[in-house]
PDB file of N, CA and C in Angstrom:
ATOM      1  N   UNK A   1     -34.908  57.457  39.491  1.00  0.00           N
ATOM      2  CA  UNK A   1     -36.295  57.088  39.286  1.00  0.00           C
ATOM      3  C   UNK A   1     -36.370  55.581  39.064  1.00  0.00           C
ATOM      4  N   UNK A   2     -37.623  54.892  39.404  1.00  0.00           N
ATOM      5  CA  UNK A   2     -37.586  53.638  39.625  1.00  0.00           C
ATOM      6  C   UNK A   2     -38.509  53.537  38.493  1.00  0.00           C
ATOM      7  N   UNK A   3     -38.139  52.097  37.880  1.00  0.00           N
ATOM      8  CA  UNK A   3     -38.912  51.711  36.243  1.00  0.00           C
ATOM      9  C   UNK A   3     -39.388  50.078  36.833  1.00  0.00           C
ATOM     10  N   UNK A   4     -40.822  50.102  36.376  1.00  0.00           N
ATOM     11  CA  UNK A   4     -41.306  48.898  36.726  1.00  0.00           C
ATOM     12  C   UNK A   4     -41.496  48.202  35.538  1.00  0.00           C
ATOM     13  N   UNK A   5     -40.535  46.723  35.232  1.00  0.00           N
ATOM     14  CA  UNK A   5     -40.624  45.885  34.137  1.00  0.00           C
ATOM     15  C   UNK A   5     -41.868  44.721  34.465  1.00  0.00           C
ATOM     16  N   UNK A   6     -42.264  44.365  33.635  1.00  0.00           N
ATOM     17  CA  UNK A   6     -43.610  43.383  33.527  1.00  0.00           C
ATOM     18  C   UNK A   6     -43.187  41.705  33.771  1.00  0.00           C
ATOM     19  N   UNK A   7     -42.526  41.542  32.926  1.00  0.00           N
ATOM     20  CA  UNK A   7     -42.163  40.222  32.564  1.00  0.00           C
ATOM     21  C   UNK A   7     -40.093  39.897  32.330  1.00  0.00           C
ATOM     22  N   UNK A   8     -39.969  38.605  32.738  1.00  0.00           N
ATOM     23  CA  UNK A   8     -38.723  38.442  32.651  1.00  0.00           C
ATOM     24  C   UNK A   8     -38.517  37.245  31.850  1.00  0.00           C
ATOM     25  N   UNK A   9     -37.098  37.309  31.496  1.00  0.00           N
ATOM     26  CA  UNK A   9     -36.773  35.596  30.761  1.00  0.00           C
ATOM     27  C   UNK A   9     -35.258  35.651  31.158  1.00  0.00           C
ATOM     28  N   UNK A  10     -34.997  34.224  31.293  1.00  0.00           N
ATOM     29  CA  UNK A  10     -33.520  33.994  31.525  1.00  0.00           C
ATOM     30  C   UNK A  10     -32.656  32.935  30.566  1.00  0.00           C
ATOM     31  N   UNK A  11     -32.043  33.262  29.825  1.00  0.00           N
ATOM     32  CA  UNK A  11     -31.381  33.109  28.642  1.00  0.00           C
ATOM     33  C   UNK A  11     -29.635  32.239  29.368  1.00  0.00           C
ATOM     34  N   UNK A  12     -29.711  31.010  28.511  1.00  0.00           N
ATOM     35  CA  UNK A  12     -28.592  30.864  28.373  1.00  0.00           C
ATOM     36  C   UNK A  12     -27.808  30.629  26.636  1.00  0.00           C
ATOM     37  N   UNK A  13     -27.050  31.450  26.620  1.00  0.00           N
ATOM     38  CA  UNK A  13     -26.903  31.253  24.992  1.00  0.00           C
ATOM     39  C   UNK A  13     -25.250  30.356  24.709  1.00  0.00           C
ATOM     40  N   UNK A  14     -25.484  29.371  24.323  1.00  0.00           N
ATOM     41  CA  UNK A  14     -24.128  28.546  23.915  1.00  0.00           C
ATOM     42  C   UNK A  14     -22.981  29.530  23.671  1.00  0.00           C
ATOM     43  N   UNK A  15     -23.388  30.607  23.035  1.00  0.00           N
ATOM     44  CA  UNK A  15     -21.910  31.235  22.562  1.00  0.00           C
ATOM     45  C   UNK A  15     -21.832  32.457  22.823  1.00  0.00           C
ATOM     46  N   UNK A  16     -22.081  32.601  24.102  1.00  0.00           N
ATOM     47  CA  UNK A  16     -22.090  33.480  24.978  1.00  0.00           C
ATOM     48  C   UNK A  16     -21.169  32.784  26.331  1.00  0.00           C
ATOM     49  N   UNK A  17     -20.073  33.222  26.679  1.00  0.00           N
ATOM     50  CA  UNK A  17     -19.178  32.847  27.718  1.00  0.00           C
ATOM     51  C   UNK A  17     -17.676  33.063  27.683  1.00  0.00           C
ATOM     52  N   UNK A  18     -16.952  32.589  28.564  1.00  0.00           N
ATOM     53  CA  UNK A  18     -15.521  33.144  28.361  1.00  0.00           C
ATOM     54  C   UNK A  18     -14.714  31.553  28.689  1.00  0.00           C
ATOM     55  N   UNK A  19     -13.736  31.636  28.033  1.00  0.00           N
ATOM     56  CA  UNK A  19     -13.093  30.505  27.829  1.00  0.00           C
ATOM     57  C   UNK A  19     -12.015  30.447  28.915  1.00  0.00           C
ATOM     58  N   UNK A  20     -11.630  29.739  30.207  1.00  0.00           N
ATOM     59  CA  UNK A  20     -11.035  29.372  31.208  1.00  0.00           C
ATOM     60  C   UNK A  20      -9.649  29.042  30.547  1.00  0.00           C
ATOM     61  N   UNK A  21      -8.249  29.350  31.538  1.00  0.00           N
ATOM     62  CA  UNK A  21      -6.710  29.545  31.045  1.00  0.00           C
ATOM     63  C   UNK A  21      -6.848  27.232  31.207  1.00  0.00           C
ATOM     64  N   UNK A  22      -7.658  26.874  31.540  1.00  0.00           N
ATOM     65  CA  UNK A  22      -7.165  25.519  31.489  1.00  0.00           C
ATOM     66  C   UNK A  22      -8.297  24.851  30.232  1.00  0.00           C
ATOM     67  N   UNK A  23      -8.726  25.701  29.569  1.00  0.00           N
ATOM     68  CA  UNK A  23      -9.621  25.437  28.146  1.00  0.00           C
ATOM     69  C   UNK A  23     -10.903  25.277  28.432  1.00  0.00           C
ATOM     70  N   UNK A  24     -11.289  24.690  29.576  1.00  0.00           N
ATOM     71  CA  UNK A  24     -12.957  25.040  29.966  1.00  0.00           C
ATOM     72  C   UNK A  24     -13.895  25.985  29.884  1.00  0.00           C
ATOM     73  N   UNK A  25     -15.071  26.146  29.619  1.00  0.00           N
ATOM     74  CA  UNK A  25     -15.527  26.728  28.788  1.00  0.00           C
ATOM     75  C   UNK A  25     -16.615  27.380  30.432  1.00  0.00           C
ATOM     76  N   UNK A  26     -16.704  28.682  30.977  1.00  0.00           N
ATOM     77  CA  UNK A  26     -17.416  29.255  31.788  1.00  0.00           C
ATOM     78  C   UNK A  26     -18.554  29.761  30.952  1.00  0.00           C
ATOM     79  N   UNK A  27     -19.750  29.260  31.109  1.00  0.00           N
ATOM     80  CA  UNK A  27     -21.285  29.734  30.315  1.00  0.00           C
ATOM     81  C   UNK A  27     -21.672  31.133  31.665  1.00  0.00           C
ATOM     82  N   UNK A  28     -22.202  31.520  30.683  1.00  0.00           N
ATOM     83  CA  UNK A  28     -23.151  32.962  31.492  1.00  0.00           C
ATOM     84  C   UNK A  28     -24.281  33.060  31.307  1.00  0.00           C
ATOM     85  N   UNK A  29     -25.455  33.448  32.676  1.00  0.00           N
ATOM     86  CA  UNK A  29     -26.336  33.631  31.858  1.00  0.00           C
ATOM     87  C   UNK A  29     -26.887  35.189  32.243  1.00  0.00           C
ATOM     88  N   UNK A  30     -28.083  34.986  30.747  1.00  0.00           N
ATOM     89  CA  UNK A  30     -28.632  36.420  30.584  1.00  0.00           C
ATOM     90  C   UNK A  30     -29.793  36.572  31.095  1.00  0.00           C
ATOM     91  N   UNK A  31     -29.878  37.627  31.946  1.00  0.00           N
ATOM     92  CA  UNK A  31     -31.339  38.032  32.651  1.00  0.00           C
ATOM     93  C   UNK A  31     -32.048  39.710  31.782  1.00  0.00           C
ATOM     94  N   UNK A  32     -33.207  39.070  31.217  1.00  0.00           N
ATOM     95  CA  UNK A  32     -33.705  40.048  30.334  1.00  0.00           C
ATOM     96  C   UNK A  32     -35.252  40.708  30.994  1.00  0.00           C
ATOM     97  N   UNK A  33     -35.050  41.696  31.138  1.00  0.00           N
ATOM     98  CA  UNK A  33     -36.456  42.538  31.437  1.00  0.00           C
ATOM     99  C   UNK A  33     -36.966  42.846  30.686  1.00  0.00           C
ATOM    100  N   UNK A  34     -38.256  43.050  30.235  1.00  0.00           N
ATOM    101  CA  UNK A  34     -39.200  43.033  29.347  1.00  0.00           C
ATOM    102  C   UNK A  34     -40.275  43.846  30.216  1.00  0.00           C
ATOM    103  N   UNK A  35     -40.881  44.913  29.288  1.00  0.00           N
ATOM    104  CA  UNK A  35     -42.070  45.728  29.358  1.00  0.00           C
ATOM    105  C   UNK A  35     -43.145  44.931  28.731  1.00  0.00           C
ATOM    106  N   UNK A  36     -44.197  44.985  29.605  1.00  0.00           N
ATOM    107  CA  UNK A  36     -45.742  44.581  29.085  1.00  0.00           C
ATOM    108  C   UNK A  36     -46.218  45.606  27.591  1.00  0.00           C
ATOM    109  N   UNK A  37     -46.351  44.386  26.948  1.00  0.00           N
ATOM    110  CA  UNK A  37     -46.812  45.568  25.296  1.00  0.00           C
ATOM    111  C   UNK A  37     -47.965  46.303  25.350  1.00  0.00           C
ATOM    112  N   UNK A  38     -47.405  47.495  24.456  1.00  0.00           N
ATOM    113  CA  UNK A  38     -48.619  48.540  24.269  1.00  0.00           C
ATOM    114  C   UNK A  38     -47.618  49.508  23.975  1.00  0.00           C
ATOM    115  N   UNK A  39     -48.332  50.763  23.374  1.00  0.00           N
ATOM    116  CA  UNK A  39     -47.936  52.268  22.846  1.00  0.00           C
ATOM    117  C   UNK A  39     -46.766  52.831  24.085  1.00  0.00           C
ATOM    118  N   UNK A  40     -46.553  52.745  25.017  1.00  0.00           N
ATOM    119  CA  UNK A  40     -45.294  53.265  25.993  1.00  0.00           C
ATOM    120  C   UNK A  40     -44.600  52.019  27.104  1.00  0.00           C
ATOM    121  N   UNK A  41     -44.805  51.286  26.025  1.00  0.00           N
ATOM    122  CA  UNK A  41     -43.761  49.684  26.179  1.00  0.00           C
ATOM    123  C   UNK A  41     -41.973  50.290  25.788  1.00  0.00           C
ATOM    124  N   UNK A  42     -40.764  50.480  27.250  1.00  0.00           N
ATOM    125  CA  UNK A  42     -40.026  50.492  27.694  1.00  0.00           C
ATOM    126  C   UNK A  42     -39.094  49.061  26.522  1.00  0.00           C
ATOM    127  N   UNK A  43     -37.783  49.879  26.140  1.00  0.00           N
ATOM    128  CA  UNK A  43     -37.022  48.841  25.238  1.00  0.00           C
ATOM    129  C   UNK A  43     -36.502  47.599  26.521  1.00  0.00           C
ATOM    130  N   UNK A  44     -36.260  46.781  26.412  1.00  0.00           N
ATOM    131  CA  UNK A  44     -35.647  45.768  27.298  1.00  0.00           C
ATOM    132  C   UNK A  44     -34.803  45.945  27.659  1.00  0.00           C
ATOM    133  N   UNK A  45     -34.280  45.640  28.974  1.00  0.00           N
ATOM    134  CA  UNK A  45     -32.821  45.385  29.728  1.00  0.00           C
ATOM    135  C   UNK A  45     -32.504  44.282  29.990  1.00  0.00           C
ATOM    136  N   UNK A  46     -30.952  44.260  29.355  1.00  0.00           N
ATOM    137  CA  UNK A  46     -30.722  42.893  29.761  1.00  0.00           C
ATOM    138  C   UNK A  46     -29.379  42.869  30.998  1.00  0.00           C
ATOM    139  N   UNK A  47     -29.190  42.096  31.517  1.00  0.00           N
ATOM    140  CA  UNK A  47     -27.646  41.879  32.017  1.00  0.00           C
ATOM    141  C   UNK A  47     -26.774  40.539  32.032  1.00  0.00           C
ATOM    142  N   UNK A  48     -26.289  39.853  31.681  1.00  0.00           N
ATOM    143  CA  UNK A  48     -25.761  38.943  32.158  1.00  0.00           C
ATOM    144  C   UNK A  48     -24.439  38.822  33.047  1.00  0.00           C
ATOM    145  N   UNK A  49     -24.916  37.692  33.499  1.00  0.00           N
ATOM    146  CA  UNK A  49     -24.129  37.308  34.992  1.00  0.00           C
ATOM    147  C   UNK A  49     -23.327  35.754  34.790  1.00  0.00           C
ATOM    148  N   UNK A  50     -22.139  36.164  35.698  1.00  0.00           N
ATOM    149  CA  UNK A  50     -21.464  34.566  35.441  1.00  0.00           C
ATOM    150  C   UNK A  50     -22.671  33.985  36.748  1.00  0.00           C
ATOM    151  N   UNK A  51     -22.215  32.084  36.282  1.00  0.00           N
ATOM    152  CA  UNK A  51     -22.726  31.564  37.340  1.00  0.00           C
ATOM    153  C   UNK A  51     -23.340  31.534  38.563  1.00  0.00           C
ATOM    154  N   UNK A  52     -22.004  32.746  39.549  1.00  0.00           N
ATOM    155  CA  UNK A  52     -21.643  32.679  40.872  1.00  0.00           C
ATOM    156  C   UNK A  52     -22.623  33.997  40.894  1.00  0.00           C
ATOM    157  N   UNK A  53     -22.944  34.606  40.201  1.00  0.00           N
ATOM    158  CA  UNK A  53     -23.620  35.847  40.187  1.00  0.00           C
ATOM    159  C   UNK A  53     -24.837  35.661  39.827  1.00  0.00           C
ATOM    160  N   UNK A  54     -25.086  34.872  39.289  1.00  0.00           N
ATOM    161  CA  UNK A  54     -26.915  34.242  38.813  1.00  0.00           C
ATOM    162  C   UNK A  54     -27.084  33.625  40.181  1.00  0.00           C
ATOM    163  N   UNK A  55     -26.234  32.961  40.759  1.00  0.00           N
ATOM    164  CA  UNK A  55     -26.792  31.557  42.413  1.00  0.00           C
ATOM    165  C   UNK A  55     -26.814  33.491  42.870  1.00  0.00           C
ATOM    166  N   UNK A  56     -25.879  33.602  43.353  1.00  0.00           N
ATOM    167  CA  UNK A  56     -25.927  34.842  44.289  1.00  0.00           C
ATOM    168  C   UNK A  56     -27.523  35.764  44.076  1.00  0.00           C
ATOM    169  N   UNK A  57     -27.803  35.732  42.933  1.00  0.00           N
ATOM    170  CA  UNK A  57     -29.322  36.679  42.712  1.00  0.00           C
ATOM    171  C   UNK A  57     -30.483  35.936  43.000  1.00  0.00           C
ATOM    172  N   UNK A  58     -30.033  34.525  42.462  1.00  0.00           N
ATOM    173  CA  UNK A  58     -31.221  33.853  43.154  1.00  0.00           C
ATOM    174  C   UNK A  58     -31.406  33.554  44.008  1.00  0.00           C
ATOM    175  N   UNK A  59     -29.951  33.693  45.083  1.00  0.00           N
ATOM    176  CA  UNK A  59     -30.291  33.691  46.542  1.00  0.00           C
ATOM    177  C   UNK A  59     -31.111  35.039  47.150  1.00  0.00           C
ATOM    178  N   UNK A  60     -31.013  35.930  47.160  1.00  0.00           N
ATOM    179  CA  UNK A  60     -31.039  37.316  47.020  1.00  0.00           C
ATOM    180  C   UNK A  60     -32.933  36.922  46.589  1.00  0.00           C
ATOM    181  N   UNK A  61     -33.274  36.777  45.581  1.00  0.00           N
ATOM    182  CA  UNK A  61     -34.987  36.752  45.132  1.00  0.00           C
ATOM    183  C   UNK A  61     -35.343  36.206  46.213  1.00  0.00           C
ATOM    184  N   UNK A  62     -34.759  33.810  46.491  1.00  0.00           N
ATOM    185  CA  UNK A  62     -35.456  33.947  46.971  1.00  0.00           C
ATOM    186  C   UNK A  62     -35.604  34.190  48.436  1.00  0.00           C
ATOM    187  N   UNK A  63     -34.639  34.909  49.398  1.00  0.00           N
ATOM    188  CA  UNK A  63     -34.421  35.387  50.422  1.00  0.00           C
ATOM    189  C   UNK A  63     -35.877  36.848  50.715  1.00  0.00           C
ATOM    190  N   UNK A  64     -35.835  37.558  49.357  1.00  0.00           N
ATOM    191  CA  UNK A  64     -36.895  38.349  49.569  1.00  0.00           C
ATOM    192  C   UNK A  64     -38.703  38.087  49.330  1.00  0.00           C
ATOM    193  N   UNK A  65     -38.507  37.154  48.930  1.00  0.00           N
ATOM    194  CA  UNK A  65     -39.648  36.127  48.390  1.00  0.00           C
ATOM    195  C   UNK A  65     -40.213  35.897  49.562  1.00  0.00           C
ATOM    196  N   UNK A  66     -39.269  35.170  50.523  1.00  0.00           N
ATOM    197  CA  UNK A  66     -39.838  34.653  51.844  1.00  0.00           C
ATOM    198  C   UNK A  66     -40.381  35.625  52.630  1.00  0.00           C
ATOM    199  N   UNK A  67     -39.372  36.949  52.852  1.00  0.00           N
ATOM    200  CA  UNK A  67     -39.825  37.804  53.936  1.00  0.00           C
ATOM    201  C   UNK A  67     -40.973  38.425  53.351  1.00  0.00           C
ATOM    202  N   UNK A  68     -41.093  38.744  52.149  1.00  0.00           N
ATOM    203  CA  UNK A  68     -42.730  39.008  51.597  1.00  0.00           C
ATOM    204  C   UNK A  68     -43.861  38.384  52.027  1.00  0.00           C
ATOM    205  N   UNK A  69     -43.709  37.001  51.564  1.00  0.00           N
ATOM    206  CA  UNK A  69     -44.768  35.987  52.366  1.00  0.00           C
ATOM    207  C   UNK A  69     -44.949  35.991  53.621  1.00  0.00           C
ATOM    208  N   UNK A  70     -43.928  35.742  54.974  1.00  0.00           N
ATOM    209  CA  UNK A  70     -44.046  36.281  55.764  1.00  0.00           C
ATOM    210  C   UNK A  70     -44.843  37.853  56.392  1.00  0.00           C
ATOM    211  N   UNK A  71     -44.503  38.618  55.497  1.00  0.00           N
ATOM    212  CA  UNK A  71     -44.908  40.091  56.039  1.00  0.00           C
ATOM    213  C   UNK A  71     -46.514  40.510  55.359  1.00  0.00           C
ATOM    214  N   UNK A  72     -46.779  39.389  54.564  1.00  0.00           N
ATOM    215  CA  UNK A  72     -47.795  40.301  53.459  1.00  0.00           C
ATOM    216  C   UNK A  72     -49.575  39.269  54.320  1.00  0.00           C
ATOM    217  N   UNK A  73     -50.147  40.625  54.546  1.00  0.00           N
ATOM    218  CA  UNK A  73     -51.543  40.348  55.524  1.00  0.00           C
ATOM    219  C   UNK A  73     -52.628  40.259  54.257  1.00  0.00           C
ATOM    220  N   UNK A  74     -53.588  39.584  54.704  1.00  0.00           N
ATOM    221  CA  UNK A  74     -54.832  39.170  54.082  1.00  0.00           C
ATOM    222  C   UNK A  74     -55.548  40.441  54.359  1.00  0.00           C
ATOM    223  N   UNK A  75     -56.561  40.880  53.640  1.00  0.00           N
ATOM    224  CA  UNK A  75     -57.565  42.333  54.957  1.00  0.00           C
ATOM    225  C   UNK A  75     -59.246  41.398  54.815  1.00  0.00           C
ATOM    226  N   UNK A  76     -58.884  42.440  56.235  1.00  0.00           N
ATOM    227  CA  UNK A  76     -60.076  41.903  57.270  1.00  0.00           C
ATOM    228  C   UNK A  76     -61.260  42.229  56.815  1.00  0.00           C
ATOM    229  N   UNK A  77     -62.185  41.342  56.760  1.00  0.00           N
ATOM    230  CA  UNK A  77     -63.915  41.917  56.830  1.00  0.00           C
ATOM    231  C   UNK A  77     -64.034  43.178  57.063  1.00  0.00           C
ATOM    232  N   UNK A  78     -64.974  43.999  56.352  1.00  0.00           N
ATOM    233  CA  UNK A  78     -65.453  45.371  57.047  1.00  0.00           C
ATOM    234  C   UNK A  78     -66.150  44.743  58.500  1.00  0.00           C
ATOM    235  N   UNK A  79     -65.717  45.221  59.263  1.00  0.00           N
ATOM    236  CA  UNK A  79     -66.644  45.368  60.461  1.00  0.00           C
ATOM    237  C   UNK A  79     -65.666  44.267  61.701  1.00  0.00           C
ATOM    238  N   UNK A  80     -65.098  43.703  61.060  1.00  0.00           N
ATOM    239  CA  UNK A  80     -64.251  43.051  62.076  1.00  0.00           C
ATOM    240  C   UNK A  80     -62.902  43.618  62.486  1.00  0.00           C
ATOM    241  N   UNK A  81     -63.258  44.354  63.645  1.00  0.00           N
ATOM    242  CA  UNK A  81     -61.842  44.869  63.922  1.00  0.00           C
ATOM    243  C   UNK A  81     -61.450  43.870  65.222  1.00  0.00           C
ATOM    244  N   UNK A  82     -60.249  43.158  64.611  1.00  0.00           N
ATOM    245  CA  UNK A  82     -59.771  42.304  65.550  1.00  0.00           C
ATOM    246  C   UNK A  82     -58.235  42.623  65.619  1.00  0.00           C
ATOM    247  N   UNK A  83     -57.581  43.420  66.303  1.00  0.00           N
ATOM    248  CA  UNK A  83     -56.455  44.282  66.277  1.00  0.00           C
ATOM    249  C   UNK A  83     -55.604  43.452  67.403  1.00  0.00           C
TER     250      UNK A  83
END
């Protein structure tokens, strides 16, 4: 079953990450879903993602972003059928 979240936030938290074998410090970030409030407001989901996995999703959005815009029609006047 498919759950529709309202609102999002994307979190980077300092002490949140994993520490690299040459001491560098790899940050992650957190992608949090959020339900619109009210009486059957859904607890939040979160996930976080390294780096390469946050670029990768935001390639991914905005790849579907575009073909939306592309695909998504205005509607026509009643009475104008121009087909």
């Amino acid at each position: 079953m498919t759950e529709y979240l309202h609102t999002y936030n994307v979190v980077i938290d300092p002490e949140q990450g994993e520490q690299l074998p040459d001491g560098t410090w790899a940050q992650e970030v957190t992608l949090v879903l959020v339900d619109a409030p009210g009486p059957d407001c859904r607890r939040p989901v979160a996930v976080t993602l390294t780096p390469e996995q946050a670029r990768e999703l935001g390639f991914e959005l905005l790849a579907a972003a575009e073909h939306a815009a592309r695909t998504t029609t205005t509607p026509q006047p009643e009475g104008d059928d121009q087909r």
